[in-house]
Protein backbone atom coordinates (compact mmCIF):
# COMPACT_ATOMS: atom_id res chain seq x y z
CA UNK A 1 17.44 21.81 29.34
CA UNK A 2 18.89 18.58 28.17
CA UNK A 3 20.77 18.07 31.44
CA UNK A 4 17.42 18.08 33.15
CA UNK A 5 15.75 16.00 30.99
CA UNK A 6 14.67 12.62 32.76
CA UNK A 7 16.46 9.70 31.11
CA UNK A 8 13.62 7.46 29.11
CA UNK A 9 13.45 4.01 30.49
CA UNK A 10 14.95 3.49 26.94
CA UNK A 11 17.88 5.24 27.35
CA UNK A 12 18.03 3.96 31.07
CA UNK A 13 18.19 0.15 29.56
CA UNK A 14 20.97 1.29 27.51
CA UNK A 15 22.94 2.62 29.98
CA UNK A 16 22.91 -0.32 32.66
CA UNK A 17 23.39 -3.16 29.24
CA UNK A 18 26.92 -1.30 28.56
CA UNK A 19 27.93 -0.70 32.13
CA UNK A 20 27.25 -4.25 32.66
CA UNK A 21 29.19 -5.26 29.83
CA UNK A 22 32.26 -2.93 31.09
CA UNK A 23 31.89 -4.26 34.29
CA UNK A 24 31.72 -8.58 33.23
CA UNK A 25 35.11 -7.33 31.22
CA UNK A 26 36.94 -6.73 34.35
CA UNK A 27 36.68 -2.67 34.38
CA UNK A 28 36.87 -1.09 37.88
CA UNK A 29 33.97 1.43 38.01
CA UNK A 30 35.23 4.80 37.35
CA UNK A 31 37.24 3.06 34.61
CA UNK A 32 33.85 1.83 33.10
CA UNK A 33 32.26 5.36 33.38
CA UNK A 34 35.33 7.35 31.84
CA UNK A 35 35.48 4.28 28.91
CA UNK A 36 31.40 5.36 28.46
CA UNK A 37 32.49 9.12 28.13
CA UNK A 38 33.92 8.62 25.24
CA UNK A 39 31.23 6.83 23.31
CA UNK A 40 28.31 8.04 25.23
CA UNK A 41 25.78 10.63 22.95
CA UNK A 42 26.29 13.72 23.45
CA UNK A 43 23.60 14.78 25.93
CA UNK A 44 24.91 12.21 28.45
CA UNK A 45 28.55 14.15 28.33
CA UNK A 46 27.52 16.60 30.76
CA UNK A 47 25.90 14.22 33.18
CA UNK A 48 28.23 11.41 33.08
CA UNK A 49 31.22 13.57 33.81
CA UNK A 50 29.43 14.80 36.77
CA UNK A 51 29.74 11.26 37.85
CA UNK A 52 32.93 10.53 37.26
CA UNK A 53 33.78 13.84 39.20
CA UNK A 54 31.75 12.66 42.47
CA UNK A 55 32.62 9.41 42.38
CA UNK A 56 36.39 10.42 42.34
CA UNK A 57 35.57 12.21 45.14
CA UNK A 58 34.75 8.78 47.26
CA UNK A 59 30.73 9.25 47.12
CA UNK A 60 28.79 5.90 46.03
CA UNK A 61 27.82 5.25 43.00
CA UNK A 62 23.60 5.27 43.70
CA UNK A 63 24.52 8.84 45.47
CA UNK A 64 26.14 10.07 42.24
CA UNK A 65 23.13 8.63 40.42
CA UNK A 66 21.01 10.47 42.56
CA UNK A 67 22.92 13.53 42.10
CA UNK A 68 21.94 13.80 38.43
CA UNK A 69 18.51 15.91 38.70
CA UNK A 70 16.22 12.57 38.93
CA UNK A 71 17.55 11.48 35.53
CA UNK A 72 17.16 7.41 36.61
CA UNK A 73 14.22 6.32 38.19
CA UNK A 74 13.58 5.45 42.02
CA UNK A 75 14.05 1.94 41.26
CA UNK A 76 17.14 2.34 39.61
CA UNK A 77 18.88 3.96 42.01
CA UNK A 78 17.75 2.21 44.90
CA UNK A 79 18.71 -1.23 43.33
CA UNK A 80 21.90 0.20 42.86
CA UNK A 81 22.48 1.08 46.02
CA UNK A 82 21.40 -2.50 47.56
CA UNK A 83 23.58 -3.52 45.31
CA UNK A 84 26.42 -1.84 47.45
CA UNK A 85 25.12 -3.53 50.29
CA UNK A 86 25.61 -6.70 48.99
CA UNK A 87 28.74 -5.92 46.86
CA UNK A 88 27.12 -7.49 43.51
CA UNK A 89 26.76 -4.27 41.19
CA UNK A 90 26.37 -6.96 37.80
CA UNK A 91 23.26 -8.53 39.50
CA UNK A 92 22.12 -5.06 40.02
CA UNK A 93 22.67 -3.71 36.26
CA UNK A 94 21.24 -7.26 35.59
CA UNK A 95 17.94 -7.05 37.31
CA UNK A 96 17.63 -3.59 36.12
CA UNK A 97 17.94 -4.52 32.46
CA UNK A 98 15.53 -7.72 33.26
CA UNK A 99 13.00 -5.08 34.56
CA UNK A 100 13.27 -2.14 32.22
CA UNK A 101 12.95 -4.85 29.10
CA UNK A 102 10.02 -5.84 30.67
CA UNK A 103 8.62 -2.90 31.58
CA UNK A 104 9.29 -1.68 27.81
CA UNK A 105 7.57 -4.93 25.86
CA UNK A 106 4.56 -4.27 28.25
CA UNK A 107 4.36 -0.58 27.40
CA UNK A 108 4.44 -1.49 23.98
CA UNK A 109 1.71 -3.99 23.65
CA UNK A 110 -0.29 -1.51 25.60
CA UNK A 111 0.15 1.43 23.15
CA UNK A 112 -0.57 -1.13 20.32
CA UNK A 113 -3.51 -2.13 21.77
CA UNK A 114 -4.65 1.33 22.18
CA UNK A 115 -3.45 3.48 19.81
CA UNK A 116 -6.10 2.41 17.06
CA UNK A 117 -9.13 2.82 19.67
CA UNK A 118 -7.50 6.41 20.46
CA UNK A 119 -6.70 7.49 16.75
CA UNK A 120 -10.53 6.44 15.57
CA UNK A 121 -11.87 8.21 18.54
CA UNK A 122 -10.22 11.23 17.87
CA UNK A 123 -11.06 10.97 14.29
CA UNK A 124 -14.97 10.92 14.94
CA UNK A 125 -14.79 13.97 17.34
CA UNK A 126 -13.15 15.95 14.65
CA UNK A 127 -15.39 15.01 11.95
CA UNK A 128 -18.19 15.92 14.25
CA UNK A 129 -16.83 19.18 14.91
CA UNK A 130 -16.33 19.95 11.05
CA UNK A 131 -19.90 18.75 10.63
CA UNK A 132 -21.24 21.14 13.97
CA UNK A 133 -18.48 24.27 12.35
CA UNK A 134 -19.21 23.94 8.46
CA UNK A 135 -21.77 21.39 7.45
CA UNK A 136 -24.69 22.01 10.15
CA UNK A 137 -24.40 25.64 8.79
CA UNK A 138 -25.10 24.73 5.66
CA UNK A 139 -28.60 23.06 6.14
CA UNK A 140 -29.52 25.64 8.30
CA UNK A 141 -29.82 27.97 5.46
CA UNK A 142 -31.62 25.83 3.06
CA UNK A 143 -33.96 25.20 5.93
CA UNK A 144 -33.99 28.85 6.46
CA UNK A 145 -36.29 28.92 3.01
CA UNK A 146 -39.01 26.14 4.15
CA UNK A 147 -42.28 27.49 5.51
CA UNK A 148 -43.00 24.64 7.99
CA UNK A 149 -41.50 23.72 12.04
CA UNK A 150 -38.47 21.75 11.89
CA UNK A 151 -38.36 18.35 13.63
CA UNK A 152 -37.30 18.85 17.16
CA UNK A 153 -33.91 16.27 16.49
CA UNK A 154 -33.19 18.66 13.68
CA UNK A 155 -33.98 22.10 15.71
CA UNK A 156 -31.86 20.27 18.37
CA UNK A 157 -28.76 19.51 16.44
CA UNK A 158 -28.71 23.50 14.81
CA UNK A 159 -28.89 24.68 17.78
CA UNK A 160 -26.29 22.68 19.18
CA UNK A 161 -24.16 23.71 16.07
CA UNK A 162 -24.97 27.36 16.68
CA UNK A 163 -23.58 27.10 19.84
CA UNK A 164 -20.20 25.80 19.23
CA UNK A 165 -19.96 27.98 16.40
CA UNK A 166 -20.91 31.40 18.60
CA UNK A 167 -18.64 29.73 21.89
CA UNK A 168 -15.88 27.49 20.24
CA UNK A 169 -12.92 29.75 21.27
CA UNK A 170 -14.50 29.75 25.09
CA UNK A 171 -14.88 26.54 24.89
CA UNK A 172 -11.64 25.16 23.63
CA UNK A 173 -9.59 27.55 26.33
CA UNK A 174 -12.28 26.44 28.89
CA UNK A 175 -11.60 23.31 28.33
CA UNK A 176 -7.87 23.71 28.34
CA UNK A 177 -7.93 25.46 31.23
CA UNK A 178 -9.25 22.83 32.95
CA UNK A 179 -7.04 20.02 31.79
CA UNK A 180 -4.48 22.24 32.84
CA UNK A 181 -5.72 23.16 36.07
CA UNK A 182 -6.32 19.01 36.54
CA UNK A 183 -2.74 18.43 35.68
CA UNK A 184 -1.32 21.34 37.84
CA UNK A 185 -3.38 20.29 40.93
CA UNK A 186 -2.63 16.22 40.39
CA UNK A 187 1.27 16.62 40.15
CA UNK A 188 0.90 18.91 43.65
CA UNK A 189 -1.87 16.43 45.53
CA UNK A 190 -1.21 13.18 46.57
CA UNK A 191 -4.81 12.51 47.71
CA UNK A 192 -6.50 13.42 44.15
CA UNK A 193 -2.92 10.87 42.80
CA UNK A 194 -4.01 8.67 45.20
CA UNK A 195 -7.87 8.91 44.27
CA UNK A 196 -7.34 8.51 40.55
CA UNK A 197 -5.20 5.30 40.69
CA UNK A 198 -7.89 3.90 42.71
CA UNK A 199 -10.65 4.99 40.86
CA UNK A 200 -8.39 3.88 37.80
CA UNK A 201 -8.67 0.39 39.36
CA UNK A 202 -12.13 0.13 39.01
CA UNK A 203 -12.70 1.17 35.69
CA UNK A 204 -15.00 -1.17 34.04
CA UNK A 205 -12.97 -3.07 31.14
CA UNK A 206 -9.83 -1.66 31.70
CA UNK A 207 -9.87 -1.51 35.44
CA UNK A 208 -8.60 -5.18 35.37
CA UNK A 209 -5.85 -4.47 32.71
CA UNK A 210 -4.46 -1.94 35.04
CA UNK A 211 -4.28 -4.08 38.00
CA UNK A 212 -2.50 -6.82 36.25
CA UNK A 213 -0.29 -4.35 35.04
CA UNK A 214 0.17 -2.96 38.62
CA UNK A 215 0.78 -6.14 40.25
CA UNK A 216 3.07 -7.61 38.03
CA UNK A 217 5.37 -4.97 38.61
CA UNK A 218 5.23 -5.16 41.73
CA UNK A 219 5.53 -8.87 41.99
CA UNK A 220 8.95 -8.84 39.67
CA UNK A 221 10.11 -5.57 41.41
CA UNK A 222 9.91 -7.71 45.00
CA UNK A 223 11.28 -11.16 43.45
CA UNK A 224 14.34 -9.15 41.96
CA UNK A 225 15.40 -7.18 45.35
CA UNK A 226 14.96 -10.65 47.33
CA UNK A 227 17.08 -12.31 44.63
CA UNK A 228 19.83 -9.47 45.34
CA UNK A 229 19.76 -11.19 49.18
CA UNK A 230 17.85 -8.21 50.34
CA UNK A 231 15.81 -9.09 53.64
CA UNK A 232 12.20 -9.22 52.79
CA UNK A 233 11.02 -5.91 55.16
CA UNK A 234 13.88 -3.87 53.48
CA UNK A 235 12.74 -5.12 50.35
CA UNK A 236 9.33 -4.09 50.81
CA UNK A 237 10.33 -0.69 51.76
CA UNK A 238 12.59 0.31 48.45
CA UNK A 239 9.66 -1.70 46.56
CA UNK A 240 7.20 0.88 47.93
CA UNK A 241 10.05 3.53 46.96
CA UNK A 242 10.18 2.87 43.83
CA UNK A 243 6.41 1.91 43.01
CA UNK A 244 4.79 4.52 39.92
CA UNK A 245 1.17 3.69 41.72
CA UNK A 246 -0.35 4.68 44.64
CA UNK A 247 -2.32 1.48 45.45
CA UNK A 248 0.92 -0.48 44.56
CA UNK A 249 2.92 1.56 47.29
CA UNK A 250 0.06 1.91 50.02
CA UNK A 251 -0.09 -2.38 49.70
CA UNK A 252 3.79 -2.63 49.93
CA UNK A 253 3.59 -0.04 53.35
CA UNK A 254 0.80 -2.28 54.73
CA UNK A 255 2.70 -5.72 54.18
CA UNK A 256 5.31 -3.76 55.89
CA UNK A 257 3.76 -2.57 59.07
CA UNK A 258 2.16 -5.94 59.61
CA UNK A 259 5.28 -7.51 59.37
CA UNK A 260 6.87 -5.42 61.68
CA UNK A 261 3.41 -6.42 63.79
CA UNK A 262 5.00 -10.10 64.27
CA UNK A 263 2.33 -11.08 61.31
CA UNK A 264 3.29 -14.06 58.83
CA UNK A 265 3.46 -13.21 55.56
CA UNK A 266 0.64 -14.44 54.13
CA UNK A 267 -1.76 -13.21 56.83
CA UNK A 268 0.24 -9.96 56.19
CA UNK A 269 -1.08 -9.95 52.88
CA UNK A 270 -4.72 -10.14 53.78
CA UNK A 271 -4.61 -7.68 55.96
CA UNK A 272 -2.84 -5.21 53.36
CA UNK A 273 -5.19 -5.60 50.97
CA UNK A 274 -8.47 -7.08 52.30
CA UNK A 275 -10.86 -5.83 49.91
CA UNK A 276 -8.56 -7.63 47.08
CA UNK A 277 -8.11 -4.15 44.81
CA UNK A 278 -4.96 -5.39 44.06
CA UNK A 279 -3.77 -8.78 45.15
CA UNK A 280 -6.35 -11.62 43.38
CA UNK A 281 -6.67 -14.95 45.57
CA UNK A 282 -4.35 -17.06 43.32
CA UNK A 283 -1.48 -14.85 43.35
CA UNK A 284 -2.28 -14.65 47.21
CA UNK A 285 -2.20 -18.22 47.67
CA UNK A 286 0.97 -19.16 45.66
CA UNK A 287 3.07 -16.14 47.85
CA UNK A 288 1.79 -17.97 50.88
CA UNK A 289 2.80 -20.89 49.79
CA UNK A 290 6.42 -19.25 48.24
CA UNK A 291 7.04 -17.75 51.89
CA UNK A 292 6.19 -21.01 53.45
CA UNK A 293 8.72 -23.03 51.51
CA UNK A 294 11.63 -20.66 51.05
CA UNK A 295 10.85 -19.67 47.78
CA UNK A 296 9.34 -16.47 47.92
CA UNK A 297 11.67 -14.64 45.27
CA UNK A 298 11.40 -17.56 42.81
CA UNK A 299 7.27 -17.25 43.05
CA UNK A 300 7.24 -13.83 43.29
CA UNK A 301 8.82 -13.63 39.77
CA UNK A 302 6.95 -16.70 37.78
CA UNK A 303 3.77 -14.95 38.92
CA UNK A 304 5.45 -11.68 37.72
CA UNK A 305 5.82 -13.98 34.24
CA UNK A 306 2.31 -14.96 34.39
CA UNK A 307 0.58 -11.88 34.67
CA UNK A 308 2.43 -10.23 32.65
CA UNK A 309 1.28 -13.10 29.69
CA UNK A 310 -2.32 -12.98 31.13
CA UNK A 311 -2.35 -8.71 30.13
CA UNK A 312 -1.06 -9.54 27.22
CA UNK A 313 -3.64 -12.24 25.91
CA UNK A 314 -6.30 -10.02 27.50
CA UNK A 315 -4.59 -7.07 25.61
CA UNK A 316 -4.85 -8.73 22.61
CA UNK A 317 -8.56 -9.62 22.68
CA UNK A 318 -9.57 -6.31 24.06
CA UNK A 319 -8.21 -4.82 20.84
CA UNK A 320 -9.65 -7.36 18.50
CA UNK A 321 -13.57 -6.67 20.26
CA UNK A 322 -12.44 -2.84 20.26
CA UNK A 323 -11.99 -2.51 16.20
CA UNK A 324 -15.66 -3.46 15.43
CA UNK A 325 -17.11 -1.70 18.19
CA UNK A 326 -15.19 1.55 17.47
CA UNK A 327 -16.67 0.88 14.10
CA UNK A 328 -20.07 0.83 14.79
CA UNK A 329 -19.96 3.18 17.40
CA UNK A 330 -18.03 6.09 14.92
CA UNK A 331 -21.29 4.76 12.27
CA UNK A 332 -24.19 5.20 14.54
CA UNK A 333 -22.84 8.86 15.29
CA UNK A 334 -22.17 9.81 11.88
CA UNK A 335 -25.20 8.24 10.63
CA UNK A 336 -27.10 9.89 13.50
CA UNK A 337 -26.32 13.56 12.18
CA UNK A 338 -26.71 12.97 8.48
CA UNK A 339 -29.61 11.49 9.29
CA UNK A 340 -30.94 14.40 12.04
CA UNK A 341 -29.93 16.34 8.74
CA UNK A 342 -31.96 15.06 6.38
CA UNK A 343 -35.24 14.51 8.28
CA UNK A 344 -36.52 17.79 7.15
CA UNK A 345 -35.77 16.65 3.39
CA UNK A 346 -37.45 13.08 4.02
CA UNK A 347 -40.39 15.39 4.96
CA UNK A 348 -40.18 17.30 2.21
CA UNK A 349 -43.51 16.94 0.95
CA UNK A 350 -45.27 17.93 3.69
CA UNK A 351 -43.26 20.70 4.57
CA UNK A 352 -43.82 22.34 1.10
């Protein structure tokens, strides 16, 4: 099981730092990989000797990478294997490092951001379930005594409660089932993948987020495969190849074809992407201008820099107008109930 296992991007960082740092100290390759056999964890022993094994047969290194059951990800290996092309593996390990550290500090500002919204959401729903399981029940019998008609948020709210207390088993394997079923059918459709990261896109709130996420990744992932010396069509294609969205890698096929067309690059871009889901008019305008002057790569990676700071800011305030909101929002619902609750007891003396 542990041979399967993919590599976290983590463990992936770790890996290209000390081949790089074998590799600046003069180690030939197989050298480098037998040297990391020795320290290497123990769940890489099993995996790394199957690369030193192919690559003492003659097979390159991204095919031996490849070889390991999808361990590294897309654009790992296919870095690596420009890399051959160009016969700079160092710049390779070196972008790759540059990119996973990125792509780390991001995903940790995002799960910062979110993991308070997430934990006090989940904290209401269960306190509302204890209240609709044990609490509701409660009232219902005390009501049970009074010789008068309930008010209808009160009759409501018990027979809400009765409900998930008669149906909660259905109802949590129903909804299981489902998120299952979801799961099962996204991982085997493209077109409901494809659907979601658009539909993820225009989210409101966090729609945004996403995209400037999206499209700063795809911004440094360009700039570093140009910087390699990679021709700009090839470098489109392994960016599409290794893209984790489906908007991301539909844009990068389009620039492609139009390209291909005999299209500039900038009206290339347009045409890619001409309802702007993706690509917002400044970032358009300063890759026109980057292709224009030669410095496409260099561009492509200070707008990488930029957005990257601009999610982050926008992180940040999200989760400072999220805290009070989340507050209020958890308040009005709890103080809903207790007060649905207690309406009959407000009434008391006209119920009696």
């Amino acid at each position: 099981m542990l041979f399967k296992r993919k590599l976290s991007k983590s463990e992936q960082l770790h890996f290209a730092e000390q081949m790089l740092a074998l590799l600046q100290a003069g180690l030939p390759l197989l050298n480098a990989i037998q040297l990391l056999i020795q320290s290497a964890p123990k769940p890489w022993q099993a995996w790394l000797e199957n690369v030193r094994a192919l690559l003492q047969k003659g097979h390159s290194f991204s095919f031996c990478l490849n070889a390991q059951d999808g361990k590294f990800s897309p654009e790992f290996s296919n870095l690596i294997r420009v890399s051959e092309r160009t016969g700079d593996l160092g710049l390779a390990l070196r972008t790759i490092s540059q990119q996973l550290e990125a792509q780390i500090e991001l995903r940790g500002k995002v799960q910062q951001s979110l993991t308070y919204p997430i934990i006090t959401l989940a904290t209401s729903f269960l306190l509302v379930l204890v209240m609709m399981i044990w609490v509701v029940p409660v009232f219902k019998e005390v009501f049970g005594h009074f010789q008068a008609e309930l008010p209808a948020p009160t009759r409501i709210l018990i027979s809400i409660s009765t409900g998930v207390q008669n149906y909660l088993q259905e109802i949590l394997l129903s909804t299981t089932l489902v998120v299952i079923g979801f799961i099962y059918i996204w991982l085997k459709s493209s077109s409901l993948q494809k659907y979601c990261d658009a539909l993820l896109l225009r989210t409101p709130f966090f729609g945004n987020l996403f995209r400037l996420a999206t499209l700063s990744h795809w911004c440094r992932t360009l700039g570093h495969l140009l910087e390699t010396g990679l021709p700009l069509p090839d470098a489109l294609r392994v960016t599409a190849q290794s893209c984790n969205h489906w908007v991301s890698h539909d844009f990068s096929a389009e620039i492609f074809k139009h390209l291909t067309r005999g299209w500039p690059l900038g009206e290339s871009l347009k045409r890619a992407d001409p309802k702007s889901r993706l690509l917002d008019v400044e970032t358009l305008l300063l890759l026109h201008i980057g292709a224009e002057s030669g410095a496409l790569a260099e561009m492509l990676n200070r707008r990488a820099t930029t957005l990257g700071s601009q999610l982050s800011s926008r992180l940040n305030a999200l989760s400072q107008s999220l805290e009070p909101a989340l507050i209020l929002f958890v308040g009005a619902i709890i103080g809903s109930l207790v007060i649905i609750l207690y309406l009959p007891i407000f009434n008391l003396g006209q119920i009696v």
